[in-house]
C-alpha atoms as a PDB file:
ATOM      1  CA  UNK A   1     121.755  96.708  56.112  1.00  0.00           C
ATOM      2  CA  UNK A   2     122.531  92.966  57.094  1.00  0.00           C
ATOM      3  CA  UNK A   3     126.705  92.883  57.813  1.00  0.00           C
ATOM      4  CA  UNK A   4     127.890  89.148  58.323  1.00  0.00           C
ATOM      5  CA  UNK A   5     131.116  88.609  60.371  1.00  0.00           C
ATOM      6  CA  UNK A   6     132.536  84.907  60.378  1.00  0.00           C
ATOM      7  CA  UNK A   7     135.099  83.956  62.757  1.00  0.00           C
ATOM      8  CA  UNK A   8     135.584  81.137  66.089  1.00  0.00           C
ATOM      9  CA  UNK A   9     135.551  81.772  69.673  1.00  0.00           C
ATOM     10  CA  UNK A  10     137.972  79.663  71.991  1.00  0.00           C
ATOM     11  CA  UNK A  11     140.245  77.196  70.076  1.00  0.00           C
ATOM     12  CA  UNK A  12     141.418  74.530  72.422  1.00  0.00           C
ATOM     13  CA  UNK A  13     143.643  71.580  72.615  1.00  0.00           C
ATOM     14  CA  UNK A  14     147.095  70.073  71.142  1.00  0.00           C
ATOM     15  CA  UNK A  15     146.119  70.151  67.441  1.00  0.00           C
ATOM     16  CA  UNK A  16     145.575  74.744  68.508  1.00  0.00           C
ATOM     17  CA  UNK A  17     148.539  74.478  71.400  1.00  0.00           C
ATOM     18  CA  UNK A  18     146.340  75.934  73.949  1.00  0.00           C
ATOM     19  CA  UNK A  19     145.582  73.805  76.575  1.00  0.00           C
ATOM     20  CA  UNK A  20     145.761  76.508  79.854  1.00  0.00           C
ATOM     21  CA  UNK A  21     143.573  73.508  81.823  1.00  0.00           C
ATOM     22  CA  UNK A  22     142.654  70.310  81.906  1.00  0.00           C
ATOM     23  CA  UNK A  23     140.093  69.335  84.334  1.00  0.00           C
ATOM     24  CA  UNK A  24     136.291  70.427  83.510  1.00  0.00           C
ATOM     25  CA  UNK A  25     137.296  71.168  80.074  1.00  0.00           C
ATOM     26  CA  UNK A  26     133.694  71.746  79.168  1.00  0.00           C
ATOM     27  CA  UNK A  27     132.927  74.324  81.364  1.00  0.00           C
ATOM     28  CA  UNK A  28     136.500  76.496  81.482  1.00  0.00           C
ATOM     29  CA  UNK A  29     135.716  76.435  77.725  1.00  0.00           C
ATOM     30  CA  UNK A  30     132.525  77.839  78.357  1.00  0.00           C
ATOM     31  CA  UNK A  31     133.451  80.383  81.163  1.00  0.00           C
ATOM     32  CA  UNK A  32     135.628  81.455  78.541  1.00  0.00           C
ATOM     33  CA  UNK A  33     133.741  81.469  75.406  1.00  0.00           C
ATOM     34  CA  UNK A  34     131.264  83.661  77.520  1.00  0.00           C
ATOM     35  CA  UNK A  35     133.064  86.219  78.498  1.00  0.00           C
ATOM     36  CA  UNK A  36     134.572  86.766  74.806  1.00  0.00           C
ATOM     37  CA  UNK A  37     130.563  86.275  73.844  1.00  0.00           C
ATOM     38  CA  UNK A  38     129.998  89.919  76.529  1.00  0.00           C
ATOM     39  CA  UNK A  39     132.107  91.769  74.999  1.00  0.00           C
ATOM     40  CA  UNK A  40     130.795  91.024  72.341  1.00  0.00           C
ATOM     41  CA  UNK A  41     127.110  91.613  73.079  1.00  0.00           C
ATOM     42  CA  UNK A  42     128.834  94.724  75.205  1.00  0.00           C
ATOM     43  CA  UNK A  43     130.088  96.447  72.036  1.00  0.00           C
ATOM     44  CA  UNK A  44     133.205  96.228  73.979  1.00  0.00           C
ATOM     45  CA  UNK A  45     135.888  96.193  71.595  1.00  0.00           C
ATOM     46  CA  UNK A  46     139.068  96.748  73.854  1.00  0.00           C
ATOM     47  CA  UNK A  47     138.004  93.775  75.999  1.00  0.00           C
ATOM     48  CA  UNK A  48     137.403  91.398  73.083  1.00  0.00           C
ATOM     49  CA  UNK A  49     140.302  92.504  71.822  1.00  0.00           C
ATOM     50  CA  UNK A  50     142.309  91.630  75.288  1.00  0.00           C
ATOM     51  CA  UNK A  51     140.914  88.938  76.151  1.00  0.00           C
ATOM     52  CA  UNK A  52     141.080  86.908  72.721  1.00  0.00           C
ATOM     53  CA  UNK A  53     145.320  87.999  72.549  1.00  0.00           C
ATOM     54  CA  UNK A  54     145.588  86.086  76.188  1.00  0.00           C
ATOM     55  CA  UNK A  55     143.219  83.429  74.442  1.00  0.00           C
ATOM     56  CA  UNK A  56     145.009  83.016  71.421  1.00  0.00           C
ATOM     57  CA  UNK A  57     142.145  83.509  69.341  1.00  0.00           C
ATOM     58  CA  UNK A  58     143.267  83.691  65.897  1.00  0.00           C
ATOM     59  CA  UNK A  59     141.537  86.609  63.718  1.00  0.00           C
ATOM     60  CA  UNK A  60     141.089  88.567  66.672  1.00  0.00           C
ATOM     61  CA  UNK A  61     141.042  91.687  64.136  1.00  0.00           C
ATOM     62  CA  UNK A  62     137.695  90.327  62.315  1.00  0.00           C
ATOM     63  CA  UNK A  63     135.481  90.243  65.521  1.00  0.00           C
ATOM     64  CA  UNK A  64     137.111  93.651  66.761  1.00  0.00           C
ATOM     65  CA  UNK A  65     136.681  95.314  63.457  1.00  0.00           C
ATOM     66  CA  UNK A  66     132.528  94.240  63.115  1.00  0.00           C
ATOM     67  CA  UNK A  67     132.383  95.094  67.085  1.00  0.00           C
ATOM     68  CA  UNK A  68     133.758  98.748  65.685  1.00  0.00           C
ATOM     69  CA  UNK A  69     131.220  98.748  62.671  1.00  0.00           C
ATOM     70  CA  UNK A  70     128.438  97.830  64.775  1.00  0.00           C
ATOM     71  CA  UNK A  71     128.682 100.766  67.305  1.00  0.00           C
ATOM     72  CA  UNK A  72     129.505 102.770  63.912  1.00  0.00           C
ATOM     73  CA  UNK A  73     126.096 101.985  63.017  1.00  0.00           C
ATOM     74  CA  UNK A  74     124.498 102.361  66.525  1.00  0.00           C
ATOM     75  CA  UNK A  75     123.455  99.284  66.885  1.00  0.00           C
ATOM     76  CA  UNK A  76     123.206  98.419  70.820  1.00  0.00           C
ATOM     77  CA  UNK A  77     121.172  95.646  71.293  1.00  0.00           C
ATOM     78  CA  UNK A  78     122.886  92.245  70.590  1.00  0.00           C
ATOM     79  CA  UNK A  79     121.468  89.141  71.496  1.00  0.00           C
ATOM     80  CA  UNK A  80     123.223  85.598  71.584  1.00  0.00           C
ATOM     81  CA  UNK A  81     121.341  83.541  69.482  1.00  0.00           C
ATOM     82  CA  UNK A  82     123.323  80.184  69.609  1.00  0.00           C
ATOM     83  CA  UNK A  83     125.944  78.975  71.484  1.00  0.00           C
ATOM     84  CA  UNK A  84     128.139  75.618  71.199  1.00  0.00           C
ATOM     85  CA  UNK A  85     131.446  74.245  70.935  1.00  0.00           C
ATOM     86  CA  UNK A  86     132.604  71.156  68.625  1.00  0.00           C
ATOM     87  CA  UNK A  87     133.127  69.432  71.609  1.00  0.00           C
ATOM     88  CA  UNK A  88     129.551  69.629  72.792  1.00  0.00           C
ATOM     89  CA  UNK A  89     129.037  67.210  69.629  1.00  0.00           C
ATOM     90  CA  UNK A  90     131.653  65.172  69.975  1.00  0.00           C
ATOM     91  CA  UNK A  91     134.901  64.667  72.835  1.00  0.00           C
ATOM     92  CA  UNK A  92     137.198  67.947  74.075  1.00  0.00           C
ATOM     93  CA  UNK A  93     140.162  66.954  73.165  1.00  0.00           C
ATOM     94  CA  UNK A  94     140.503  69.202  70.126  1.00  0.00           C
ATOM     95  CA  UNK A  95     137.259  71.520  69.851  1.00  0.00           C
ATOM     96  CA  UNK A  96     136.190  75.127  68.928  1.00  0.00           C
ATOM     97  CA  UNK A  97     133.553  77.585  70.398  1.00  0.00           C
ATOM     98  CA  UNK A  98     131.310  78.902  67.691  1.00  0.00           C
ATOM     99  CA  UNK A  99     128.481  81.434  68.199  1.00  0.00           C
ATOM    100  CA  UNK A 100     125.750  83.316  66.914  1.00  0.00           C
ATOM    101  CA  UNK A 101     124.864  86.541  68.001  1.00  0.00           C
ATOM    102  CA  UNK A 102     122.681  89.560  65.872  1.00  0.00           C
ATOM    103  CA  UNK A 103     122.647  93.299  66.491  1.00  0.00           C
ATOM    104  CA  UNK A 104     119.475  95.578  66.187  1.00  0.00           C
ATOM    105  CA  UNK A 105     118.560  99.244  66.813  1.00  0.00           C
END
């Protein structure tokens, strides 16, 4: 069974209106990206779930839907595979985190 779920981390900047700091952009975005990348990994859906509503993650449902399916399935075992944000390619003004992250038995 191969389920695909297609969705953004953090969304920051004017062009998203969040902007909750603005000194070390990079690595607040990061600090938070990872902890919504946990509870991910975690199979914690409730925590996802919380922390992308104070985020302002849009399609919060998607990601804590497939975190549902997942332990559904009994998968345990995720693993980040890639990480980045489309800052890291370009400035932080405007940029989204974006991640990879597979599930096994």
């Amino acid at each position: 069974i191969c389920c695909i779920c297609s969705s953004n981390l953090t969304h920051y900047g004017k062009e998203y209106n969040f902007i909750p700091f603005i000194h070390s952009v990079k690595d607040n975005l990061h600090i938070l990206d990872k902890k919504l990348i946990n509870s991910i990994l975690n199979l914690n859906s409730k925590e996802f779930y919380e922390l992308a509503k104070k985020n302002k993650l849009p399609d919060i449902n998607v990601i804590t839907l497939f975190i549902e399916i997942m332990k559904g399935l009994g998968l345990k075992n995720g693993q980040l595979l890639q990480y980045y944000t489309s800052g890291d390619l370009s400035d932080y003004s405007d940029s989204v985190g974006m991640a990879a992250i597979s599930f096994s038995k």
